[in-house]
C-alpha atoms as a PDB file:
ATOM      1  CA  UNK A   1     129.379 -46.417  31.393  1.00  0.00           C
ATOM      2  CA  UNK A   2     131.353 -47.634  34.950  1.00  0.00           C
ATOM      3  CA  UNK A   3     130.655 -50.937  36.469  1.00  0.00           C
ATOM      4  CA  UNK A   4     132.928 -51.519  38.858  1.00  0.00           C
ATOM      5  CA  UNK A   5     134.590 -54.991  39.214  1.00  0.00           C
ATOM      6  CA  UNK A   6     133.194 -56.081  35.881  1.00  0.00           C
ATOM      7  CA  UNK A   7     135.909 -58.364  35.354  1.00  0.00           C
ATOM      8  CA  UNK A   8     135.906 -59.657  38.889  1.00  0.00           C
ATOM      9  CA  UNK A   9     132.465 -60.729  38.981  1.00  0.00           C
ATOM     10  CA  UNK A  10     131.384 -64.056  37.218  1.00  0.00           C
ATOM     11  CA  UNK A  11     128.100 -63.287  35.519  1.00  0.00           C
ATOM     12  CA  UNK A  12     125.273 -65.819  35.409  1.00  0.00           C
ATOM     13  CA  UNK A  13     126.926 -69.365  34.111  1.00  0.00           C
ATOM     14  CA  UNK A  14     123.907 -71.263  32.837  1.00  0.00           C
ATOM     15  CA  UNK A  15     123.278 -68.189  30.700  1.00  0.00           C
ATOM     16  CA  UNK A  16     127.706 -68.115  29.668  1.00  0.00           C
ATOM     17  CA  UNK A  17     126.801 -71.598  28.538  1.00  0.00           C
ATOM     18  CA  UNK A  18     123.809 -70.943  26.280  1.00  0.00           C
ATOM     19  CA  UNK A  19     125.774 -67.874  24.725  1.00  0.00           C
ATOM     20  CA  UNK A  20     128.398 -69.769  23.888  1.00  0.00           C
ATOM     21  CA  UNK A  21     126.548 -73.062  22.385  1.00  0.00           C
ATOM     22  CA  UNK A  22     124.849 -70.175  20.583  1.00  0.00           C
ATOM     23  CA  UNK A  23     127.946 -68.570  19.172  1.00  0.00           C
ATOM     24  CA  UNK A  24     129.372 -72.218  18.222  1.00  0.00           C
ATOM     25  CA  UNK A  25     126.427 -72.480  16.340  1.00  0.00           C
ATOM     26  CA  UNK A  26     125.385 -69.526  14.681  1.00  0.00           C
ATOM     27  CA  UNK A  27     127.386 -66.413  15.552  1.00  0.00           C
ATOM     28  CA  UNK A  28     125.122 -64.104  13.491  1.00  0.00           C
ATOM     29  CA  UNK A  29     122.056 -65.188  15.131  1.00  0.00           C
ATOM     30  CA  UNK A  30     123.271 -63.955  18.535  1.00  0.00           C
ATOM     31  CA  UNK A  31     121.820 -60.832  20.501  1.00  0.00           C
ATOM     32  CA  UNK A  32     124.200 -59.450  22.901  1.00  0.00           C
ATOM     33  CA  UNK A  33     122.438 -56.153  23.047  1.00  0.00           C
ATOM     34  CA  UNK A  34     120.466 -57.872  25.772  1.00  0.00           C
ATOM     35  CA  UNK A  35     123.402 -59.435  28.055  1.00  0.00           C
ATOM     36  CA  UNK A  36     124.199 -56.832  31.032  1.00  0.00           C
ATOM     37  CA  UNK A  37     127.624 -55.904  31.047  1.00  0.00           C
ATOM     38  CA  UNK A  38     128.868 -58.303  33.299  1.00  0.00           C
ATOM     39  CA  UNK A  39     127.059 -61.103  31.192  1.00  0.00           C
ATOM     40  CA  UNK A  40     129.424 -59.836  28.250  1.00  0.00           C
ATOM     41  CA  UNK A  41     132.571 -59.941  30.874  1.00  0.00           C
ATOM     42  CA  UNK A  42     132.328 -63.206  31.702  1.00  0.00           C
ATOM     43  CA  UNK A  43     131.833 -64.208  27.950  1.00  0.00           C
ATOM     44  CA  UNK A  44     135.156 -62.361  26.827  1.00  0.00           C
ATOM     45  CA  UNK A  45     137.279 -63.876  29.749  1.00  0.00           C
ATOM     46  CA  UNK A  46     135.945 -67.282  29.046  1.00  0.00           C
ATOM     47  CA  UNK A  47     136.693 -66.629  25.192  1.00  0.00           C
ATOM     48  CA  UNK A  48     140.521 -65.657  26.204  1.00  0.00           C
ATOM     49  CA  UNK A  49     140.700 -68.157  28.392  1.00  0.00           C
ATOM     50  CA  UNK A  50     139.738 -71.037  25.771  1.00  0.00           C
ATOM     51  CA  UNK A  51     142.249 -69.252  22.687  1.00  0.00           C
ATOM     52  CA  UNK A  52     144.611 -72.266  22.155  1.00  0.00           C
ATOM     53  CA  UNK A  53     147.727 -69.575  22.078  1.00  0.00           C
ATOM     54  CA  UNK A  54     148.021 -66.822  24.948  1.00  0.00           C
ATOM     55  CA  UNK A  55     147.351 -63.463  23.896  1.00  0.00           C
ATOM     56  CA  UNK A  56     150.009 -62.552  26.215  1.00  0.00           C
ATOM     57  CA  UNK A  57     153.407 -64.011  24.809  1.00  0.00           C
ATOM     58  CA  UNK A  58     156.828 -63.475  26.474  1.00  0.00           C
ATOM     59  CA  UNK A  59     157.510 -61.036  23.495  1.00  0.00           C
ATOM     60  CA  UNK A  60     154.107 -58.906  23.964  1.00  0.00           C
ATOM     61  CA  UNK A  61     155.055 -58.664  27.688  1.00  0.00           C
ATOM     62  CA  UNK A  62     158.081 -56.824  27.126  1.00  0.00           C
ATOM     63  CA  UNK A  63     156.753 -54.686  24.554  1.00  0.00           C
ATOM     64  CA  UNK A  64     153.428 -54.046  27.066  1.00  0.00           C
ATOM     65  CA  UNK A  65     156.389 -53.530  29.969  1.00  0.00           C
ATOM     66  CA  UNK A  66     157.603 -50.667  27.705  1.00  0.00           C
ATOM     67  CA  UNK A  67     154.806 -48.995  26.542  1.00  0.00           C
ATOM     68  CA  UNK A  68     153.702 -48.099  29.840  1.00  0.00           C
ATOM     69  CA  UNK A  69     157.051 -47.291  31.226  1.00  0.00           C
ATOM     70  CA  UNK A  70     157.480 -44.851  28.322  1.00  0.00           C
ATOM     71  CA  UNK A  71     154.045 -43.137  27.961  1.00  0.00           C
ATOM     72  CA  UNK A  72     151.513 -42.094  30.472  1.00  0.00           C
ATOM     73  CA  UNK A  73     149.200 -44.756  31.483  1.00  0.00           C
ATOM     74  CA  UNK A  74     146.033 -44.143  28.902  1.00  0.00           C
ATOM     75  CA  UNK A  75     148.349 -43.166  25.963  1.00  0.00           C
ATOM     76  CA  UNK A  76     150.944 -46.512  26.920  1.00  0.00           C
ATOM     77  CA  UNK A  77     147.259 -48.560  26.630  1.00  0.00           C
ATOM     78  CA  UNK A  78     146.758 -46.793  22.930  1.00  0.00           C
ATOM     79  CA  UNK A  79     150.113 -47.711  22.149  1.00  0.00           C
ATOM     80  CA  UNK A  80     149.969 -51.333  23.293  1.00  0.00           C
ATOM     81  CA  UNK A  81     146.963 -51.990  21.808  1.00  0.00           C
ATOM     82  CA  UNK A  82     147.797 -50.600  18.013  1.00  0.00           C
ATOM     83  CA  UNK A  83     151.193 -52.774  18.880  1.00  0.00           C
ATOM     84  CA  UNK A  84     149.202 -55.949  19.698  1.00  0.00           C
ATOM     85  CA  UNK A  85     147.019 -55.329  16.452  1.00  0.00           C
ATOM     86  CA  UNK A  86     150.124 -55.051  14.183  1.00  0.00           C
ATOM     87  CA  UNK A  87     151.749 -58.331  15.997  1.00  0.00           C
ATOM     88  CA  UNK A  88     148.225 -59.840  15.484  1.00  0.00           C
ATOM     89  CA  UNK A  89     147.642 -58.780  11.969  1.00  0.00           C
ATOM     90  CA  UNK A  90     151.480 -59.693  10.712  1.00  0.00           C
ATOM     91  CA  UNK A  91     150.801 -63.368  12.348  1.00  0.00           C
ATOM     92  CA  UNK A  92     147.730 -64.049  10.188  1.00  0.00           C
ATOM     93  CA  UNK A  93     149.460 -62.340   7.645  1.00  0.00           C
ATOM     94  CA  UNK A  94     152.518 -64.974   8.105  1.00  0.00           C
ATOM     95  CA  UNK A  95     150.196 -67.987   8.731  1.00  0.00           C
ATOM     96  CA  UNK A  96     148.325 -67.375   5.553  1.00  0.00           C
ATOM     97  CA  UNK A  97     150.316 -67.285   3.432  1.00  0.00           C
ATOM     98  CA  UNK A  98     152.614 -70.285   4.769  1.00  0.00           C
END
């Protein structure tokens, strides 16, 4: 599927608000099957936007800086993202256990 500028449009914001009361309250009970893709943009930028730590830290920017100076561009984006997961998976591992 292409939409172009999916991540530049804003989706319908009465609707963003009702999805996200509804996740708050009971994420199981939530259909997104029935959200156009646009809808489900503007719910995953809002999402990142509200994480209390950036996904982006100065350490993940280098290491995104290299991956796609080193590989071509879809490969470097394979590459980042299995790096990200690690990072992510090794902090919860870390804060666990703390």
């Amino acid at each position: 599927m292409s939409i172009e500028g999916i991540f530049r449009k804003n989706g319908n914001i009465r609707r963003l608000k009702d999805l996200t009361d509804a996740i708050d309250r009971d994420p199981s009970s939530v259909d997104l099957t029935q959200d156009n893709p646009v809808q489900l943009a503007a719910l995953l930028k809002k999402f990142l936007r509200e994480l209390p730590d950036p996904l982006m830290t100065f350490k993940l920017h280098r290491l995104f800086i290299a991956s796609q100076c080193k590989f071509p561009l879809t490969l470097g984006f394979v590459v980042l993202t299995l790096q990200i997961q690690l990072f992510l998976r090794n902090q919860i591992e870390r804060d666990t256990y703390i």
